[in-house]
PDB file of N, CA and C in Angstrom:
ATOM      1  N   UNK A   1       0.845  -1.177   0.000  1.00  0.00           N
ATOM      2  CA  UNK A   1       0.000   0.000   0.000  1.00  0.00           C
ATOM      3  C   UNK A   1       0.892   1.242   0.000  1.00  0.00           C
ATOM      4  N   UNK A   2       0.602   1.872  -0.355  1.00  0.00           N
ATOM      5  CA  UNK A   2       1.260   3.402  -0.682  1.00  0.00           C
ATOM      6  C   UNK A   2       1.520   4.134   0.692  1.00  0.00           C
ATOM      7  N   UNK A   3       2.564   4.842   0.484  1.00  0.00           N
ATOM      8  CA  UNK A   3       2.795   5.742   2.068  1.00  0.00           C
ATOM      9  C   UNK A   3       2.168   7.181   1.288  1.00  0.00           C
ATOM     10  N   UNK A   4       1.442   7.788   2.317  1.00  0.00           N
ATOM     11  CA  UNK A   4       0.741   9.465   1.651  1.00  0.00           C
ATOM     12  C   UNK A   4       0.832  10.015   2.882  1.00  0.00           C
ATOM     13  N   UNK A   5       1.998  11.250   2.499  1.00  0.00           N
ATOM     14  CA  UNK A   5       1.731  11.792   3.590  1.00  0.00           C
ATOM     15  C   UNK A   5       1.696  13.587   3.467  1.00  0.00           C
ATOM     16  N   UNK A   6       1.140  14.364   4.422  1.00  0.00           N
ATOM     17  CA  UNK A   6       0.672  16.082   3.961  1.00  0.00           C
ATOM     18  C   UNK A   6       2.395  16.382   3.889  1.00  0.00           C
ATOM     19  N   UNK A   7       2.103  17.595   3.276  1.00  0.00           N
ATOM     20  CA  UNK A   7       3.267  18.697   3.154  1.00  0.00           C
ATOM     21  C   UNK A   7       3.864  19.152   4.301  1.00  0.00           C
ATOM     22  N   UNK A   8       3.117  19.047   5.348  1.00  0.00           N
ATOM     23  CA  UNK A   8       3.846  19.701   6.818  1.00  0.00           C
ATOM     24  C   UNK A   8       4.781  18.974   7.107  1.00  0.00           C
ATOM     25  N   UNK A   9       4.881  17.748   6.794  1.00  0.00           N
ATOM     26  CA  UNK A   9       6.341  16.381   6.483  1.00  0.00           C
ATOM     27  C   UNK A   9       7.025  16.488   6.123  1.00  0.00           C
ATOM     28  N   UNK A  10       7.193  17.022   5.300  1.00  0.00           N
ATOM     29  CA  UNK A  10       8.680  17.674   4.821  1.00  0.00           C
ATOM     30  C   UNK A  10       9.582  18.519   5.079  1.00  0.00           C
ATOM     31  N   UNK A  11       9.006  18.982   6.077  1.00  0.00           N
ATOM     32  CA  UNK A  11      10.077  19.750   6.845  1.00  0.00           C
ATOM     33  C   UNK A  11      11.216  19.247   7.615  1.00  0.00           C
ATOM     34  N   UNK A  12      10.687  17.819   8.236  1.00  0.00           N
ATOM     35  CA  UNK A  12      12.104  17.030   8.730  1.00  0.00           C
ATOM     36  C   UNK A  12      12.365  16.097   7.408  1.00  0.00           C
ATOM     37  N   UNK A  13      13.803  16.804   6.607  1.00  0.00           N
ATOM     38  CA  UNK A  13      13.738  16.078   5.400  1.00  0.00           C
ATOM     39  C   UNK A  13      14.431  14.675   6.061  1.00  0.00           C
ATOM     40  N   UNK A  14      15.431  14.983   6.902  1.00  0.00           N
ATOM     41  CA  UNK A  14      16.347  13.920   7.598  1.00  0.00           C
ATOM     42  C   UNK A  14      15.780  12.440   7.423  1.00  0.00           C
ATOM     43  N   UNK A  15      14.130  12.358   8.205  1.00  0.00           N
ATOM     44  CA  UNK A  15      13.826  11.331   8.216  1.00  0.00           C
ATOM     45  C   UNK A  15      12.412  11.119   7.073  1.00  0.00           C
ATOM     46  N   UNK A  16      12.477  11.885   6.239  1.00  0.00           N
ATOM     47  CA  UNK A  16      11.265  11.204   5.184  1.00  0.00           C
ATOM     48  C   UNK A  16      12.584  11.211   4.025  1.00  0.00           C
ATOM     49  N   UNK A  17      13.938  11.295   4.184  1.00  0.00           N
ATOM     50  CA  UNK A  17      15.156  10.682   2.765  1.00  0.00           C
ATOM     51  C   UNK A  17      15.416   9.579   3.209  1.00  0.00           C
ATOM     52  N   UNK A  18      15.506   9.462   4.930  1.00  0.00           N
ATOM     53  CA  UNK A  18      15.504   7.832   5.245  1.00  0.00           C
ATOM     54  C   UNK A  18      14.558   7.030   4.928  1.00  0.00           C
ATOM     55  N   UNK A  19      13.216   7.785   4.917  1.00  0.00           N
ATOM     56  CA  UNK A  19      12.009   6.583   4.854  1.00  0.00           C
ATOM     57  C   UNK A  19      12.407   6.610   3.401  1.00  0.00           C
ATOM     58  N   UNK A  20      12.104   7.235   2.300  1.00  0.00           N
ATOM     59  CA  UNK A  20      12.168   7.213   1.013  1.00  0.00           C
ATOM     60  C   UNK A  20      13.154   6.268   0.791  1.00  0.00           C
ATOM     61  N   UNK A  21      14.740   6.033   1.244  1.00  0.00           N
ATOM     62  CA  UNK A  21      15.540   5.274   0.768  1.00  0.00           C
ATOM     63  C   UNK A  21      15.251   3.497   0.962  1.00  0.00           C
ATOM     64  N   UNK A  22      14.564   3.627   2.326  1.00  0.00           N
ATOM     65  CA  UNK A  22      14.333   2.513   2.115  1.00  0.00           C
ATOM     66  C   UNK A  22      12.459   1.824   1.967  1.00  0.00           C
ATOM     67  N   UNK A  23      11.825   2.831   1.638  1.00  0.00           N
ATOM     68  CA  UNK A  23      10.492   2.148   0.613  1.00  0.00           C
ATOM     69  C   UNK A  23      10.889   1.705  -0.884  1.00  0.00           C
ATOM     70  N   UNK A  24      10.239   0.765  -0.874  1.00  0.00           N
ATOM     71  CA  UNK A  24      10.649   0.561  -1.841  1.00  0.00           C
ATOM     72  C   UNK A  24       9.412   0.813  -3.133  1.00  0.00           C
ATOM     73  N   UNK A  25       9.079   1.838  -2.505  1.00  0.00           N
ATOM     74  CA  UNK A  25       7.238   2.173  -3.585  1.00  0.00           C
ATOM     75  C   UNK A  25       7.277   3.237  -3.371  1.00  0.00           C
ATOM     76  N   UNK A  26       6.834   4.588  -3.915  1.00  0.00           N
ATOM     77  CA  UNK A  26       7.080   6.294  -4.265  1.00  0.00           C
ATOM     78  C   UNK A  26       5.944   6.304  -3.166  1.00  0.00           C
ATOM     79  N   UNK A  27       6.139   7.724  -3.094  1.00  0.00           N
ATOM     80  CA  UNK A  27       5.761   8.242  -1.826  1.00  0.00           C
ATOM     81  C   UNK A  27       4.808   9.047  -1.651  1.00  0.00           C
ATOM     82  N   UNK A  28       3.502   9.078  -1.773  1.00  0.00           N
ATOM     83  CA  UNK A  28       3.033  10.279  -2.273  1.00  0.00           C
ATOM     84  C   UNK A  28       2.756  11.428  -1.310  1.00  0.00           C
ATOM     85  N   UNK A  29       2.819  12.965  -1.450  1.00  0.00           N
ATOM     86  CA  UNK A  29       2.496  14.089  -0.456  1.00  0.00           C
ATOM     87  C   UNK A  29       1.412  14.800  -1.114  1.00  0.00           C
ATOM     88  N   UNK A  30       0.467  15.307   0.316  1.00  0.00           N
ATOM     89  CA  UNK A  30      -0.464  16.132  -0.281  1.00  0.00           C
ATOM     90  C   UNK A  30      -0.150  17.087   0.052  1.00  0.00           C
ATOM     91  N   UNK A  31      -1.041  18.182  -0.559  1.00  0.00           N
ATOM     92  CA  UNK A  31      -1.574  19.552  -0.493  1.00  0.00           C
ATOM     93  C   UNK A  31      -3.039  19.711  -0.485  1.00  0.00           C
ATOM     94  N   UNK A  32      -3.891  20.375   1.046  1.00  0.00           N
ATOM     95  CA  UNK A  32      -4.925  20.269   0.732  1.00  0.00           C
ATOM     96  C   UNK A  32      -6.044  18.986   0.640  1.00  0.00           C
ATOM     97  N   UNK A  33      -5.500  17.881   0.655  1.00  0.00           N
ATOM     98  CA  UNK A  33      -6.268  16.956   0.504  1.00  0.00           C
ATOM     99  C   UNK A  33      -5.801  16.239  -0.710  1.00  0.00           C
ATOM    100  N   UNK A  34      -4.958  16.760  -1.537  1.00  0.00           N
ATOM    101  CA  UNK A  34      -4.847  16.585  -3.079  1.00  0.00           C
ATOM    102  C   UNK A  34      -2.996  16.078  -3.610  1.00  0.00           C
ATOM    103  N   UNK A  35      -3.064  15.267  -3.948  1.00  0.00           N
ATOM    104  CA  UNK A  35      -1.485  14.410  -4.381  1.00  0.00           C
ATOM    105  C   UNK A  35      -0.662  15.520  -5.043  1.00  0.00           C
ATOM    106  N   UNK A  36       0.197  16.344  -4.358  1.00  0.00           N
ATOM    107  CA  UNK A  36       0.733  17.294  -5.004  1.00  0.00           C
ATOM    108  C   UNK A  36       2.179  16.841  -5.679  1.00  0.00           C
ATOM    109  N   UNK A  37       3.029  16.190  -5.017  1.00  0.00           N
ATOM    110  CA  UNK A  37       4.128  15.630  -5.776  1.00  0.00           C
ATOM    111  C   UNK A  37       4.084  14.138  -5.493  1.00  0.00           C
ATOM    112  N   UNK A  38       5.282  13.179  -5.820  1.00  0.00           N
ATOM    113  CA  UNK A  38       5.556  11.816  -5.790  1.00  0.00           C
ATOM    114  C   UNK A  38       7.028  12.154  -5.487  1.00  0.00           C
ATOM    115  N   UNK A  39       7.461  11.067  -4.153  1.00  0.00           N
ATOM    116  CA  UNK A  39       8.892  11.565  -4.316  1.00  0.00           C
ATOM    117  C   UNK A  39       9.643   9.770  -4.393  1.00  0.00           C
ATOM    118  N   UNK A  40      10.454   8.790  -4.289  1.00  0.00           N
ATOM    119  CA  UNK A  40      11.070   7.968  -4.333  1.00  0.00           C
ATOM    120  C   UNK A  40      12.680   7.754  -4.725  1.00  0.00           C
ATOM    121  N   UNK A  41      13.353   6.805  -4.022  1.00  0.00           N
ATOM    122  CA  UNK A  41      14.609   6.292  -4.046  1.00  0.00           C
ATOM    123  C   UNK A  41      14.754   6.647  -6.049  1.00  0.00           C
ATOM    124  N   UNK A  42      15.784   6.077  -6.219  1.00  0.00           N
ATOM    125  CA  UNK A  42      16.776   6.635  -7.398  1.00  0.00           C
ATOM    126  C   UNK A  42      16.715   4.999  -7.733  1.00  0.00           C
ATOM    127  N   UNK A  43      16.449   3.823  -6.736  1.00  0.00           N
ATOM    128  CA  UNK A  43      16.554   2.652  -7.297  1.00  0.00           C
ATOM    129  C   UNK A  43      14.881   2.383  -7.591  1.00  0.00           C
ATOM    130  N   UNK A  44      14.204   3.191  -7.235  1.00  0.00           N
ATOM    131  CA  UNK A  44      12.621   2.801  -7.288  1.00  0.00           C
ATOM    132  C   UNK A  44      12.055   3.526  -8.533  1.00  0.00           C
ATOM    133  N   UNK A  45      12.718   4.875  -8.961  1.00  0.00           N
ATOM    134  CA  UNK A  45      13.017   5.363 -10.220  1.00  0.00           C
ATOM    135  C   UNK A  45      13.393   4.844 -11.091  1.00  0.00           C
ATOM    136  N   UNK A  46      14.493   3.978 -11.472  1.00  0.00           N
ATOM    137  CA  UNK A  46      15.343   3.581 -12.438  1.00  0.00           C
ATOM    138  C   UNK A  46      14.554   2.295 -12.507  1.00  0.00           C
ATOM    139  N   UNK A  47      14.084   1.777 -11.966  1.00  0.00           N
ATOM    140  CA  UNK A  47      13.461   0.211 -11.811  1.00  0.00           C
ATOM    141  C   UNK A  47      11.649   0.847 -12.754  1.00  0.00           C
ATOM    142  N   UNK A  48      11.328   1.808 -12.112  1.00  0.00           N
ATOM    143  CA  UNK A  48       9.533   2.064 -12.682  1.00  0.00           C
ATOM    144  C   UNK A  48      10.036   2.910 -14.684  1.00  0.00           C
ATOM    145  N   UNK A  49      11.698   3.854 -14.495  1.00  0.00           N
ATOM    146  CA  UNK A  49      12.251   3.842 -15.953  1.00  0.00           C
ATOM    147  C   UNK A  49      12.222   2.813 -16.918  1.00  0.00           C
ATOM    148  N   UNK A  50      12.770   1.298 -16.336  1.00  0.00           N
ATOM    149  CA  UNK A  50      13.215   0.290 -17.070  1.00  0.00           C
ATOM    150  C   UNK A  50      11.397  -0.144 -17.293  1.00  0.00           C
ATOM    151  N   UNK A  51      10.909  -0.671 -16.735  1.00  0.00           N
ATOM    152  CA  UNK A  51       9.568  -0.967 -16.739  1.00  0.00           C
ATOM    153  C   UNK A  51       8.819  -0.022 -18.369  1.00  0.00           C
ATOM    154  N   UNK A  52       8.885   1.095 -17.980  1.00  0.00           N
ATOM    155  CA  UNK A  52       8.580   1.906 -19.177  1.00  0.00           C
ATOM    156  C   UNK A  52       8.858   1.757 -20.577  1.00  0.00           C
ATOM    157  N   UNK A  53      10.350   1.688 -20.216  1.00  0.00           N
ATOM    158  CA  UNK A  53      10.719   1.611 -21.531  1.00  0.00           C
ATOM    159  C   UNK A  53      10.737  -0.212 -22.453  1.00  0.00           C
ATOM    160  N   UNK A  54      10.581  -0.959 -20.936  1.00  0.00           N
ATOM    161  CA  UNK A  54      10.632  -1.896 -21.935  1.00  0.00           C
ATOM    162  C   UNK A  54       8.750  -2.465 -22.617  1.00  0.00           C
ATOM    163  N   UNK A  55       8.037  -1.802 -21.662  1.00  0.00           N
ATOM    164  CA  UNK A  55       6.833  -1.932 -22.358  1.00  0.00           C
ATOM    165  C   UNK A  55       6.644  -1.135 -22.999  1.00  0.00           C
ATOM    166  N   UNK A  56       7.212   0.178 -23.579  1.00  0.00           N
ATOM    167  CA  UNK A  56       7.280   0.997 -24.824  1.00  0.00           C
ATOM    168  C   UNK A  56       7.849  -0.152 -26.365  1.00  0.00           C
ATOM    169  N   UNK A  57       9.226  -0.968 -25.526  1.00  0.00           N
ATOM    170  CA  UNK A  57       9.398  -1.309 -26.703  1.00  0.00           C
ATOM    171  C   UNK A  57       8.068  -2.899 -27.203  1.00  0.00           C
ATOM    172  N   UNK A  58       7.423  -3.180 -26.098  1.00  0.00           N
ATOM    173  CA  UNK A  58       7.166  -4.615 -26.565  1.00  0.00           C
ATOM    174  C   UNK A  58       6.204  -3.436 -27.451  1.00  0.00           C
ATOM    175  N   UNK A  59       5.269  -2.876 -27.493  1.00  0.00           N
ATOM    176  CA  UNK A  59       4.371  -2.066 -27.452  1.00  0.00           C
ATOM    177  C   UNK A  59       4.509  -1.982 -29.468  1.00  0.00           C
ATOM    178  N   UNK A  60       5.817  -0.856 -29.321  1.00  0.00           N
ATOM    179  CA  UNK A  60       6.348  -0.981 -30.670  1.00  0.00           C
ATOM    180  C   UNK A  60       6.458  -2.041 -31.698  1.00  0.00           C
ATOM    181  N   UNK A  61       7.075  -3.322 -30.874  1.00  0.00           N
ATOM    182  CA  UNK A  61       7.452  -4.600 -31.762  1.00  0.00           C
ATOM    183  C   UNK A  61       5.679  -4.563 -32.130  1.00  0.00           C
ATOM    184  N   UNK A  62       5.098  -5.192 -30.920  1.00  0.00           N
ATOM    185  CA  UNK A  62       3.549  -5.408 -31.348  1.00  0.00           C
ATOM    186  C   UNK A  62       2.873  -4.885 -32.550  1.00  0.00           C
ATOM    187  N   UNK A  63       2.917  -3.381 -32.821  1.00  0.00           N
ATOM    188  CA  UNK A  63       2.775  -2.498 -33.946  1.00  0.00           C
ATOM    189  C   UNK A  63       3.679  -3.081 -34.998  1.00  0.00           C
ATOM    190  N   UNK A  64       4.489  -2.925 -35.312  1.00  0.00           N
ATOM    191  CA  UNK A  64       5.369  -3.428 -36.044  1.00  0.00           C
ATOM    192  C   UNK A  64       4.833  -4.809 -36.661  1.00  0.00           C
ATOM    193  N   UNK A  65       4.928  -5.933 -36.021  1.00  0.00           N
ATOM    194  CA  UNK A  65       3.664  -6.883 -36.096  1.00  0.00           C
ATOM    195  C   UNK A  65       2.610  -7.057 -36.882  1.00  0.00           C
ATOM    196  N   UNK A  66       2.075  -6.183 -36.275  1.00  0.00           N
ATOM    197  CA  UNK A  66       0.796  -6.022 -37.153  1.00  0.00           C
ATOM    198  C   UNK A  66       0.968  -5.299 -38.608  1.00  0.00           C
ATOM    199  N   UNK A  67       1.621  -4.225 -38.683  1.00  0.00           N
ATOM    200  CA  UNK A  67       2.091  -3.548 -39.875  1.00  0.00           C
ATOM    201  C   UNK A  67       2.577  -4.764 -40.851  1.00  0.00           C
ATOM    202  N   UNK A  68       3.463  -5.049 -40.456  1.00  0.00           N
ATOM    203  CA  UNK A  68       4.276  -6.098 -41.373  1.00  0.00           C
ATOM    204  C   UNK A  68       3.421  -7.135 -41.964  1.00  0.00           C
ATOM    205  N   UNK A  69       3.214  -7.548 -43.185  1.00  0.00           N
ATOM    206  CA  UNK A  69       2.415  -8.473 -43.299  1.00  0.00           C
ATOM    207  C   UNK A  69       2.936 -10.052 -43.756  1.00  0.00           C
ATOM    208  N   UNK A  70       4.820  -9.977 -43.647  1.00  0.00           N
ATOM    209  CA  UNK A  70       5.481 -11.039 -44.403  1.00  0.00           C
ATOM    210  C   UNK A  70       5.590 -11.592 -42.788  1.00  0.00           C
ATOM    211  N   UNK A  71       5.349 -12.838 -42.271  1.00  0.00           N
ATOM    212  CA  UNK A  71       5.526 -12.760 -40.801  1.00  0.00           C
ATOM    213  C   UNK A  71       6.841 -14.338 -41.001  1.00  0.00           C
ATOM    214  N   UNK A  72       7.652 -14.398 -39.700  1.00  0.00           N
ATOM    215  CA  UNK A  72       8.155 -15.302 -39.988  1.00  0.00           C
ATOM    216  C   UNK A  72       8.759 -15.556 -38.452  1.00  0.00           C
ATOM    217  N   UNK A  73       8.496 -17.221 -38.347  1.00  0.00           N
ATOM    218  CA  UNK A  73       8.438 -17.693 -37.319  1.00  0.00           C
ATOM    219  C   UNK A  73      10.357 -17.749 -36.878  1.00  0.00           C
ATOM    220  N   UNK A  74      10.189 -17.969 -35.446  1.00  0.00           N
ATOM    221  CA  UNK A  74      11.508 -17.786 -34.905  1.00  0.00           C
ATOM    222  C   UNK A  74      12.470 -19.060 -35.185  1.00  0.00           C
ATOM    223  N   UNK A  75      12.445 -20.215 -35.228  1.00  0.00           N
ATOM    224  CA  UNK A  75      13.484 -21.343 -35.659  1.00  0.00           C
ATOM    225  C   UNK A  75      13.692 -21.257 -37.083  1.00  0.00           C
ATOM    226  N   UNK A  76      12.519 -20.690 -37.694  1.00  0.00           N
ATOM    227  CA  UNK A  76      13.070 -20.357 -39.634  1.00  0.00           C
ATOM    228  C   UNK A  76      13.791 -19.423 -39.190  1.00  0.00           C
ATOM    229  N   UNK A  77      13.477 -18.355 -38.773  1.00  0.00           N
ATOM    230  CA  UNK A  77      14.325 -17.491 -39.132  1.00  0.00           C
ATOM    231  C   UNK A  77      16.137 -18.128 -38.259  1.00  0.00           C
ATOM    232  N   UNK A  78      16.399 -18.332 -37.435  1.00  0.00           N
ATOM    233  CA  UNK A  78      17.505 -18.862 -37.201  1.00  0.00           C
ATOM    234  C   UNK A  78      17.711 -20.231 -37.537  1.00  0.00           C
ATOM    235  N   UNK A  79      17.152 -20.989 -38.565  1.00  0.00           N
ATOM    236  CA  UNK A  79      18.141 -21.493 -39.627  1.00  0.00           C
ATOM    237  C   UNK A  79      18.043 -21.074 -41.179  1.00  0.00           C
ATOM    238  N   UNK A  80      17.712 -20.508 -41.174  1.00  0.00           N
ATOM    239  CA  UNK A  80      17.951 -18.967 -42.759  1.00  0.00           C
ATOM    240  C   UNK A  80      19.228 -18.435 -41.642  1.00  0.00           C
ATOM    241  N   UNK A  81      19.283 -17.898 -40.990  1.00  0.00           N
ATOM    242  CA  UNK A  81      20.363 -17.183 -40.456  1.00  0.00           C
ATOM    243  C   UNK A  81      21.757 -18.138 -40.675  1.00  0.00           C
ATOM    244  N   UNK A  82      21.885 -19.283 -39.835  1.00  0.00           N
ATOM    245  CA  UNK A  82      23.026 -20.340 -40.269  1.00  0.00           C
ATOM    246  C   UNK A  82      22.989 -20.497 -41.118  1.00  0.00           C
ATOM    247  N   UNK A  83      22.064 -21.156 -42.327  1.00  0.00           N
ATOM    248  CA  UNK A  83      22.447 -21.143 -43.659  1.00  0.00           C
ATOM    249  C   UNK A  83      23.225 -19.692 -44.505  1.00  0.00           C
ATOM    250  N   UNK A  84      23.025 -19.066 -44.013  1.00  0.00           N
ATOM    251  CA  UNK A  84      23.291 -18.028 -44.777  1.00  0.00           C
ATOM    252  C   UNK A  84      24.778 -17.372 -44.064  1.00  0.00           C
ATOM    253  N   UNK A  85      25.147 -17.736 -42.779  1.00  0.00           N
ATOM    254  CA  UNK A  85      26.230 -17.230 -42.393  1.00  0.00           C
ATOM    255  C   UNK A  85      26.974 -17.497 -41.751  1.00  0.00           C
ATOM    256  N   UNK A  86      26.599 -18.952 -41.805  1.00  0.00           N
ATOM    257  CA  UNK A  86      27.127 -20.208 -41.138  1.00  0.00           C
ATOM    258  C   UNK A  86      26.705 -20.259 -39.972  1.00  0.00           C
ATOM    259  N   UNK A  87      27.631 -21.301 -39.549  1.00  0.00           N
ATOM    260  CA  UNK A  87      26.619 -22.540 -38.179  1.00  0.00           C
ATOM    261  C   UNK A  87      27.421 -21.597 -36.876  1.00  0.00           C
ATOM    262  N   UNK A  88      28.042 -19.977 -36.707  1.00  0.00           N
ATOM    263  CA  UNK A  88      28.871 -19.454 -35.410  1.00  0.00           C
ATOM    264  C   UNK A  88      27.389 -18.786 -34.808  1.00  0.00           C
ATOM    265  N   UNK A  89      26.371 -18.906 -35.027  1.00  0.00           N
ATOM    266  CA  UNK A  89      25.298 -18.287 -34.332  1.00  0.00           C
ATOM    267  C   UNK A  89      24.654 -18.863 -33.161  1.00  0.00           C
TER     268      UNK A  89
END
């Protein structure tokens, strides 16, 4: 479950960079009642980055996919590949 906590929290940064370093899920702060920023670790960042980008790329292939209309299965295509450039693959 998510940690949410108001803006008046941030004033002791000391111990909400400790809590942040070790949650391992973003953090959310309000304003008002209302989710004003998200804050999280640099490993909880780079981990929700990788996530992104690699469902950007399945996302793409998928499109791609469909566009393409010559389709060709994965063991043809790697033996067309050895035939064609020998058996170091």
């Amino acid at each position: 479950m998510p940690k949410i906590i108001p803006i008046n929290e941030l004033k002791n940064t000391a111990n909400i960079s400790k809590f942040v370093e070790e949650s391992d899920e973003p953090i959310f702060e309000t304003k008002n009642g209302y989710v004003s920023m998200v804050l999280m670790s640099i490993n909880v960042y780079e981990r929700e980055i990788a996530k992104n980008k690699v469902v950007k790329l399945i996302n793409d292939s998928l499109k791609d996919i469909d566009k393409d209309e010559i389709k060709t299965d994965g063991p043809m295509f790697i033996s067309e590949m050895k035939s064609k450039y020998g058996k170091k693959l």
